[in-house]
Protein backbone atom coordinates (compact mmCIF):
# COMPACT_ATOMS: atom_id res chain seq x y z
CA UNK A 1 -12.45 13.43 14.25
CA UNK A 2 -13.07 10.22 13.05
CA UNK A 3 -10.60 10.55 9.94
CA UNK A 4 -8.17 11.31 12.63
CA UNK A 5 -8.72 8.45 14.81
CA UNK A 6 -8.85 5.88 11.42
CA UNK A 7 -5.41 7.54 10.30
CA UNK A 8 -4.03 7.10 14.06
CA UNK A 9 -5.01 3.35 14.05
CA UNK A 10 -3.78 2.42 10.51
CA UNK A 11 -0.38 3.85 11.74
CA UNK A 12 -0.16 2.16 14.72
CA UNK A 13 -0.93 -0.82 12.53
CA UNK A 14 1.87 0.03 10.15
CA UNK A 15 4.33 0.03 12.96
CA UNK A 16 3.17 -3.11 14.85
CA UNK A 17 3.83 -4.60 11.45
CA UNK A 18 7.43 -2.62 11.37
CA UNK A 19 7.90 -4.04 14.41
CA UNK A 20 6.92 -7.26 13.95
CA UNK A 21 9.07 -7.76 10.21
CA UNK A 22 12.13 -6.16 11.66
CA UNK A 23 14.57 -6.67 13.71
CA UNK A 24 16.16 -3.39 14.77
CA UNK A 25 12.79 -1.93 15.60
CA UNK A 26 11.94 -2.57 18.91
CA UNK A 27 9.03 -1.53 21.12
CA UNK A 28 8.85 -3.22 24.62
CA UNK A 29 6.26 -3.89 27.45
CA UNK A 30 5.25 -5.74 30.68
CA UNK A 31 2.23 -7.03 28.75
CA UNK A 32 0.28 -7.06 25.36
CA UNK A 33 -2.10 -3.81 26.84
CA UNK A 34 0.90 -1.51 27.45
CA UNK A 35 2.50 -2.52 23.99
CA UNK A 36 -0.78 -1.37 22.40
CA UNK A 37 -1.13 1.85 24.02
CA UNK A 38 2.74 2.54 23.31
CA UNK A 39 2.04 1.60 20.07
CA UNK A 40 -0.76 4.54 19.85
CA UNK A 41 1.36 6.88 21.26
CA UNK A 42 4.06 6.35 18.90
CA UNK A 43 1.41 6.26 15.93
CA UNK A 44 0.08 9.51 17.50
CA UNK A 45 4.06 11.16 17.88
CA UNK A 46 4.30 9.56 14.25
CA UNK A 47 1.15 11.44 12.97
CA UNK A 48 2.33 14.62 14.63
CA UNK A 49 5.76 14.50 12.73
CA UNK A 50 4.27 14.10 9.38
CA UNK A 51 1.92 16.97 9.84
CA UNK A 52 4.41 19.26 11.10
CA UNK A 53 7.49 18.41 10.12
CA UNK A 54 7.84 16.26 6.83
CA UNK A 55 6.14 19.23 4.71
CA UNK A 56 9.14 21.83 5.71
CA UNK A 57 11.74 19.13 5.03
CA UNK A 58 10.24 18.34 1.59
CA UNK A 59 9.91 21.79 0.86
CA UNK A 60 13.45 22.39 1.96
CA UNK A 61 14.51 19.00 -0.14
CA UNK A 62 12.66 19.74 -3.14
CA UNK A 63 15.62 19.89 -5.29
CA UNK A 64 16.62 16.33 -4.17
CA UNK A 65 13.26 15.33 -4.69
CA UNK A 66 13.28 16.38 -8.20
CA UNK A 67 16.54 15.27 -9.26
CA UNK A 68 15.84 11.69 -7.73
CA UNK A 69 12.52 11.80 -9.21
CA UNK A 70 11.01 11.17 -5.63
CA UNK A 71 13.33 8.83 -4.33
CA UNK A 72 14.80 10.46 -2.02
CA UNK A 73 11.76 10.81 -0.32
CA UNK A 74 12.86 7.21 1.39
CA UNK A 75 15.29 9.27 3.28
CA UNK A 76 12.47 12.27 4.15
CA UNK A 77 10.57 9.18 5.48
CA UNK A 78 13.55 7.81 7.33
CA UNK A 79 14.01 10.66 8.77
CA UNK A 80 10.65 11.17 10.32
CA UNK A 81 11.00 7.58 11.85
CA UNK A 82 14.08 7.95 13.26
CA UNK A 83 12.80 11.46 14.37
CA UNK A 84 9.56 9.67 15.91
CA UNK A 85 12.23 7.13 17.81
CA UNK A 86 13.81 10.14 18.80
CA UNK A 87 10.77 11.91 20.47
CA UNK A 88 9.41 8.91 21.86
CA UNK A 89 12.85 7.93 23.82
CA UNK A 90 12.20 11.99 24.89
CA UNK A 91 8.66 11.23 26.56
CA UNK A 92 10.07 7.54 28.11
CA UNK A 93 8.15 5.65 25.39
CA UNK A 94 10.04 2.15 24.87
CA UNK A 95 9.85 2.57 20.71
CA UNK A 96 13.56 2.33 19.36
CA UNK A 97 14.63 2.04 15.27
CA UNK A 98 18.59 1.33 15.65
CA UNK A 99 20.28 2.84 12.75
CA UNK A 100 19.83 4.75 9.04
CA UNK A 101 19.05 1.74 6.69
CA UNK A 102 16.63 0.04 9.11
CA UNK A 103 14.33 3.40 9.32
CA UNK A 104 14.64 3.23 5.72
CA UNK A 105 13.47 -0.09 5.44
CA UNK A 106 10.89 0.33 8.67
CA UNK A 107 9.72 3.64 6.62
CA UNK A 108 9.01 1.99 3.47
CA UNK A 109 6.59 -1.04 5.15
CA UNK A 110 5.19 1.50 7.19
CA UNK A 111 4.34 3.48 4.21
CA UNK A 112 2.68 0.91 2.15
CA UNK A 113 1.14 -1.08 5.11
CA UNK A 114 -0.28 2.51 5.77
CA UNK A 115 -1.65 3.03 2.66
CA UNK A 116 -3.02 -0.40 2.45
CA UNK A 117 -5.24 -0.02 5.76
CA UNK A 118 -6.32 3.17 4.78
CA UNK A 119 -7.69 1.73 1.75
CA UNK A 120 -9.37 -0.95 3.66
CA UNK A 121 -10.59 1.06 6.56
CA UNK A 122 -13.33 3.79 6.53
CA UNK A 123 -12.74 7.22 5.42
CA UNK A 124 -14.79 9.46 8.12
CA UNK A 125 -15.34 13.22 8.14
């Protein structure tokens, strides 16, 4: 439980920074307490997606994957953002990413931001 909630927080961290770097990602709110929890709600929907869903697409992109020699998984990561913008905007979360190359771009600071807080962070069972 606690590896969950660690994972959770460094991606709502990755998106606040997402959000923060780039323009065409947006997430709105009457105040600074509503942004967060929107922000953990998205991190939560992002989580979600990249449990259920990225696996089956890489699976499904594998010979992409291969032939790029894992580039393409930039676009597999797009697409779960854009994806994640997509579900939020279906449960009236106020979490946008306008367009293809900014959710490749949001996916690839989100990514190593990501990775960088779950270095720094604890690792719990």
């Amino acid at each position: 439980m606690t590896n969950f909630l660690v994972k959770t927080i460094a991606n709502a961290g990755a998106l606040a920074v997402a959000v923060w770097l780039l323009d065409n990602i947006t997430l709105t709110g009457d105040s600074t307490g509503k942004e967060i929890g929107t922000l953990l709600l998205v991190a939560l929907i992002f989580g979600l997606v990249n449990v259920l869903v990225k696996p089956l697409v890489q699976l499904l992109s594998l010979p992409l994957l291969i032939l790029t020699l894992g580039l393409f998984t930039l676009v597999v990561n797009a697409l779960m953002l854009l994806l994640t913008s997509w579900l939020a905007d279906q449960v009236d979360l106020s979490f946008h990413v306008e367009g293809f190359w900014t959710a490749v771009l949001g996916g690839l600071i989100i990514s190593v931001v990501s990775w960088a807080l779950n270095v720094v962070l604890p690792d719990g069972d």
